[in-house]
PDB file of N, CA and C in Angstrom:
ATOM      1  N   UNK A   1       6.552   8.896  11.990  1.00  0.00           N
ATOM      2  CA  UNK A   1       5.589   9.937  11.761  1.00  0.00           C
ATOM      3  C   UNK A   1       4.505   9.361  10.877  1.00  0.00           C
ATOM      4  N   UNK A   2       3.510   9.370  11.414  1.00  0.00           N
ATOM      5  CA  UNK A   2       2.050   8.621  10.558  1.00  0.00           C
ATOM      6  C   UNK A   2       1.381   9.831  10.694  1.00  0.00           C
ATOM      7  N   UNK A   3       1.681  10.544   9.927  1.00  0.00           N
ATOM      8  CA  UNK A   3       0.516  11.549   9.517  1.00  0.00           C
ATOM      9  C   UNK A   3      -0.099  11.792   7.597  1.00  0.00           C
ATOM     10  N   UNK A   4      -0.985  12.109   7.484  1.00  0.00           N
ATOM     11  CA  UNK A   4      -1.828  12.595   6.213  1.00  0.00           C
ATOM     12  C   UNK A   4      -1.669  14.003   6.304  1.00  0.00           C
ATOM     13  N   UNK A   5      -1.222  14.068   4.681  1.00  0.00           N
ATOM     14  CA  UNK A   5      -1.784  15.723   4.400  1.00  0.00           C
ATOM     15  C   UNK A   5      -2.706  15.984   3.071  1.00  0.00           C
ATOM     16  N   UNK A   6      -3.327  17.029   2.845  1.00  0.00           N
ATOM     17  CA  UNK A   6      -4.585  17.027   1.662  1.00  0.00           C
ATOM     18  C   UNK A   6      -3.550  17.879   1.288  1.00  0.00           C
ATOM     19  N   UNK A   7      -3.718  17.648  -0.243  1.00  0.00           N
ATOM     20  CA  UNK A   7      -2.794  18.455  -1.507  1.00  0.00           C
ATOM     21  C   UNK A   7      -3.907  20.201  -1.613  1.00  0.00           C
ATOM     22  N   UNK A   8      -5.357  19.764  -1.492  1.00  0.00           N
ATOM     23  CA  UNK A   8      -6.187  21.068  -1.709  1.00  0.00           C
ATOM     24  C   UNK A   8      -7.146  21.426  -0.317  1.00  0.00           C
ATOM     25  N   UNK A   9      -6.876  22.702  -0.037  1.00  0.00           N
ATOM     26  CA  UNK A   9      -7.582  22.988   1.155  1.00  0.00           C
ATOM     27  C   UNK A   9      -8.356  24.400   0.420  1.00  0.00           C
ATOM     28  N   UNK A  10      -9.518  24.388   0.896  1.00  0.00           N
ATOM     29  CA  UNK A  10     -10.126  25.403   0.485  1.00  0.00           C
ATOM     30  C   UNK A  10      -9.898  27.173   1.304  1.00  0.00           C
ATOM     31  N   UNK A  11      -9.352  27.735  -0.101  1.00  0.00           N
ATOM     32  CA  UNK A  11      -8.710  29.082   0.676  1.00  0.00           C
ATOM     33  C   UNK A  11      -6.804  29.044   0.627  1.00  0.00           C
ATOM     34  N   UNK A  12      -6.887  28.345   0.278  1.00  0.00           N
ATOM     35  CA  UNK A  12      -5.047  27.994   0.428  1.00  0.00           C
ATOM     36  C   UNK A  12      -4.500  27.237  -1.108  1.00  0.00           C
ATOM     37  N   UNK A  13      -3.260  28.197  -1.556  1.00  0.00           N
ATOM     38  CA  UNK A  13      -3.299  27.785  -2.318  1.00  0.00           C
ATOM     39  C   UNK A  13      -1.743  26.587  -2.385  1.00  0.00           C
ATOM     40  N   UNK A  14      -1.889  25.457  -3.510  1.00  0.00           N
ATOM     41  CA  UNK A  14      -1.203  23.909  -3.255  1.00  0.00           C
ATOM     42  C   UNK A  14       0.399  24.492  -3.253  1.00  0.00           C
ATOM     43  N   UNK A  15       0.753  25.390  -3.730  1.00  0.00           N
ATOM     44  CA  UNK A  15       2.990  25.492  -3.406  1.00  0.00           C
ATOM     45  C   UNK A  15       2.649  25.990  -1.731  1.00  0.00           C
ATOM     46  N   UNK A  16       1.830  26.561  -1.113  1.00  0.00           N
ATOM     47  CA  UNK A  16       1.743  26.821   0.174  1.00  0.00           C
ATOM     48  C   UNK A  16       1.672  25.823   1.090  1.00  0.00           C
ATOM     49  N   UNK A  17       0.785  25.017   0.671  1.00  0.00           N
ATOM     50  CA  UNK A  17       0.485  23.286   1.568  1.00  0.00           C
ATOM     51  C   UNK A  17       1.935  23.037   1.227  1.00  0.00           C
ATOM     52  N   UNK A  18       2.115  22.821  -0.083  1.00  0.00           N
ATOM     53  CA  UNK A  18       3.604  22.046   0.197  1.00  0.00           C
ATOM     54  C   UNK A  18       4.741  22.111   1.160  1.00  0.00           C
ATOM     55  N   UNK A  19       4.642  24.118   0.479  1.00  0.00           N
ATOM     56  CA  UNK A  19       5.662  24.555   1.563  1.00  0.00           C
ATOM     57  C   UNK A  19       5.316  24.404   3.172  1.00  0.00           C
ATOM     58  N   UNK A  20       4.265  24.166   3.362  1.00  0.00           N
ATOM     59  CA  UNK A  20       4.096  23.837   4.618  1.00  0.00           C
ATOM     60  C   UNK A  20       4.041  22.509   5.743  1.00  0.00           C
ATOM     61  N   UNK A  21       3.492  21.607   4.427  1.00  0.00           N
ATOM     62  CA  UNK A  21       4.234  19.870   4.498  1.00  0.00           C
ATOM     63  C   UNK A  21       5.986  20.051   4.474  1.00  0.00           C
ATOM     64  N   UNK A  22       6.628  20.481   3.718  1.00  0.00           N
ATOM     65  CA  UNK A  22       7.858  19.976   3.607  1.00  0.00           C
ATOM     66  C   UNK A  22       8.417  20.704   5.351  1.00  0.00           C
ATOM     67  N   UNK A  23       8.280  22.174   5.792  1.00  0.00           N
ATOM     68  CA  UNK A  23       8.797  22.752   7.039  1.00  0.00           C
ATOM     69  C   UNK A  23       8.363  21.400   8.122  1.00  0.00           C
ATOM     70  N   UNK A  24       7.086  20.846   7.761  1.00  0.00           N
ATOM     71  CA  UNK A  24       7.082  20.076   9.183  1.00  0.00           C
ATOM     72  C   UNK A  24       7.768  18.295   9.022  1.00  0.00           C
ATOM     73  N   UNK A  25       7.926  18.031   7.808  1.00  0.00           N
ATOM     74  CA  UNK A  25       8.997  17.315   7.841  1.00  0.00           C
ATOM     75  C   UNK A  25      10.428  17.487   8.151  1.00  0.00           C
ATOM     76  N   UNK A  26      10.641  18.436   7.841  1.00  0.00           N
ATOM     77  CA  UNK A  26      11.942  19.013   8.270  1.00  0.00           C
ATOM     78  C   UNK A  26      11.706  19.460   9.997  1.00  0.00           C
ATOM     79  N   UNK A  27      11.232  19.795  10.577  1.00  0.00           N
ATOM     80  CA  UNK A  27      11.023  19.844  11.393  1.00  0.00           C
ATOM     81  C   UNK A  27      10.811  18.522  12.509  1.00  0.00           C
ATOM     82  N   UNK A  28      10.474  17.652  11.789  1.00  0.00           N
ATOM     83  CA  UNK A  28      10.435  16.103  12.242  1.00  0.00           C
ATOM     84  C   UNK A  28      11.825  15.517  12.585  1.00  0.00           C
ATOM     85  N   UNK A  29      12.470  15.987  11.191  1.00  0.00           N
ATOM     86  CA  UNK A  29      13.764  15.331  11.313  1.00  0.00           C
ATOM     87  C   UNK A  29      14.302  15.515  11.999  1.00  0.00           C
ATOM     88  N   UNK A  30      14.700  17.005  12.518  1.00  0.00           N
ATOM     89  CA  UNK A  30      15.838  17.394  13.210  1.00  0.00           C
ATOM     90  C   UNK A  30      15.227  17.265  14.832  1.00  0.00           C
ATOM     91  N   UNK A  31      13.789  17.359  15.573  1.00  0.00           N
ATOM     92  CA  UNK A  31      13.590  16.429  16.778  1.00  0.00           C
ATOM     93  C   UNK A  31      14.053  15.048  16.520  1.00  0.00           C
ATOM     94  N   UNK A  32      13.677  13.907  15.379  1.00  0.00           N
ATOM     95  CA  UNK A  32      14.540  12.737  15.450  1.00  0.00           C
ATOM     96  C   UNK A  32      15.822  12.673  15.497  1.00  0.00           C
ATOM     97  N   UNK A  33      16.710  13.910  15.003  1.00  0.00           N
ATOM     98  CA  UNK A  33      17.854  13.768  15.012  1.00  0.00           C
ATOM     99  C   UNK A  33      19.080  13.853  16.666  1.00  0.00           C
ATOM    100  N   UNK A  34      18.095  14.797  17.166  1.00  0.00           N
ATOM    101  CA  UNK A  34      18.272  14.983  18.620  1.00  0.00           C
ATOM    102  C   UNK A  34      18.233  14.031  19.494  1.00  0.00           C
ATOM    103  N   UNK A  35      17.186  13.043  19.749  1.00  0.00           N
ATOM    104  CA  UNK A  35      17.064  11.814  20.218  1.00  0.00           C
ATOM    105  C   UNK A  35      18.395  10.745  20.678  1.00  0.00           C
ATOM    106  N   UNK A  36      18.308  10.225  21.641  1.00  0.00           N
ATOM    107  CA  UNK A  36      19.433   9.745  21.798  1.00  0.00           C
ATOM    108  C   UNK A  36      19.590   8.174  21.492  1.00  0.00           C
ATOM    109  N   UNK A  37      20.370   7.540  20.589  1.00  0.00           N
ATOM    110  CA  UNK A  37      20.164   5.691  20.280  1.00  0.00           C
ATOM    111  C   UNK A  37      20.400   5.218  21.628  1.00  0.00           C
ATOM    112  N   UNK A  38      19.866   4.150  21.063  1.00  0.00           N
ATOM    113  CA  UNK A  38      19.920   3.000  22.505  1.00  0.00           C
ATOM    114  C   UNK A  38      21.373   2.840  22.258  1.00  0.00           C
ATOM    115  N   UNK A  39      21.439   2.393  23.641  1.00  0.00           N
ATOM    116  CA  UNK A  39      23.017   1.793  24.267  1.00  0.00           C
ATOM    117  C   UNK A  39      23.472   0.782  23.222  1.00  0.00           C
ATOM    118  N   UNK A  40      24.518   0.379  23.000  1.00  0.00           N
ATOM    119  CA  UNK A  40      25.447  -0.189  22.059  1.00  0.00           C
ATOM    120  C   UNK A  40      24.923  -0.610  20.770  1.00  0.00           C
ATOM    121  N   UNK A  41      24.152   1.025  20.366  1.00  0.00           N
ATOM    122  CA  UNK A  41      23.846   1.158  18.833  1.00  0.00           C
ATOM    123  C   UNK A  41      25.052   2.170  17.989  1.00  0.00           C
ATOM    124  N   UNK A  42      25.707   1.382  17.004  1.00  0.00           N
ATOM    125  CA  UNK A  42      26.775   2.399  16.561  1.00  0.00           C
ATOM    126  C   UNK A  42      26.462   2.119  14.877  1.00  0.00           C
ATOM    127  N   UNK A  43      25.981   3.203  14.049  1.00  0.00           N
ATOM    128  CA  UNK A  43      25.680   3.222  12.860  1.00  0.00           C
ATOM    129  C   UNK A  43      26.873   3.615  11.673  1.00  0.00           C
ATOM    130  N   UNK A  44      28.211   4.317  12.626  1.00  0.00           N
ATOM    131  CA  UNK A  44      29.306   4.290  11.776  1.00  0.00           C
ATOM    132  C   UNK A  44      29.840   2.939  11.193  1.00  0.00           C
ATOM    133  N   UNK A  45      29.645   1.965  11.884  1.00  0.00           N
ATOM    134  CA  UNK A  45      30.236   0.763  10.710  1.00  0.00           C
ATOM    135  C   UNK A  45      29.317  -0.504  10.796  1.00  0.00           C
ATOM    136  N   UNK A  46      28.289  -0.032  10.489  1.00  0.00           N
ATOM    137  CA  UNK A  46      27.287  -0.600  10.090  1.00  0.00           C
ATOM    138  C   UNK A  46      27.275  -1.131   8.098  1.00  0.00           C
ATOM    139  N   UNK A  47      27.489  -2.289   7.914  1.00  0.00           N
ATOM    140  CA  UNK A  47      27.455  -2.472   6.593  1.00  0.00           C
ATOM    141  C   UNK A  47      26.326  -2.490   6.010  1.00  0.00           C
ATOM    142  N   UNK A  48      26.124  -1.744   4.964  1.00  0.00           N
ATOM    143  CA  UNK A  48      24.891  -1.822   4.290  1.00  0.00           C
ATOM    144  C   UNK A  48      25.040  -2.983   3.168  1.00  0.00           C
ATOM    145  N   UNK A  49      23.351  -3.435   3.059  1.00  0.00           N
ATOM    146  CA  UNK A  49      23.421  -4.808   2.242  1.00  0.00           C
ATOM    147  C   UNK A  49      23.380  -4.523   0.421  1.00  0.00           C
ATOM    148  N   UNK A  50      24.434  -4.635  -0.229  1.00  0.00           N
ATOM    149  CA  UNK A  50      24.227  -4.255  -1.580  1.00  0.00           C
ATOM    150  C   UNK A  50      25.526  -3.192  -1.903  1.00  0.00           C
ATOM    151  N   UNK A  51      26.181  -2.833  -1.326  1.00  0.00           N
ATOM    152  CA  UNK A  51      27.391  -1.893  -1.266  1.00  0.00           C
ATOM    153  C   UNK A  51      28.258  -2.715  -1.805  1.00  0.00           C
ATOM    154  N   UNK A  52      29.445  -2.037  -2.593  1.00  0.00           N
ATOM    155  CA  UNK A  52      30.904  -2.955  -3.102  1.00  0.00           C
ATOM    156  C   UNK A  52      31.836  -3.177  -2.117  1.00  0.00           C
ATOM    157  N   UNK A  53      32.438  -3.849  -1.659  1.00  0.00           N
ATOM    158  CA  UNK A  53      33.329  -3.722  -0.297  1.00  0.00           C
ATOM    159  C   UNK A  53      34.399  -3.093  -0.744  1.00  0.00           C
TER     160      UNK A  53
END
């Protein structure tokens, strides 16, 4: 998602932008979440770099 948002819009006030930035991130997520991985992508045992074993 490469989008910009302005913190001040004239007529609107800034906890409203927010609240309205944060719904369409959230809204982002859960279409990405739907999406289906490519073929023999499995993220359950995937080691992350920096973890204690």
């Amino acid at each position: 998602m490469n989008k910009s948002f302005s913190k001040h819009l004239d007529g609107k006030k800034p906890d409203r932008m927010l609240d309205a930035v944060r719904c369409e991130g959230r809204t982002y997520v859960l279409l990405e979440r739907r999406r289906d991985l490519p073929e023999g992508t499995d993220l359950r045992h995937k080691k992350l770099s920096g973890t204690a074993s």
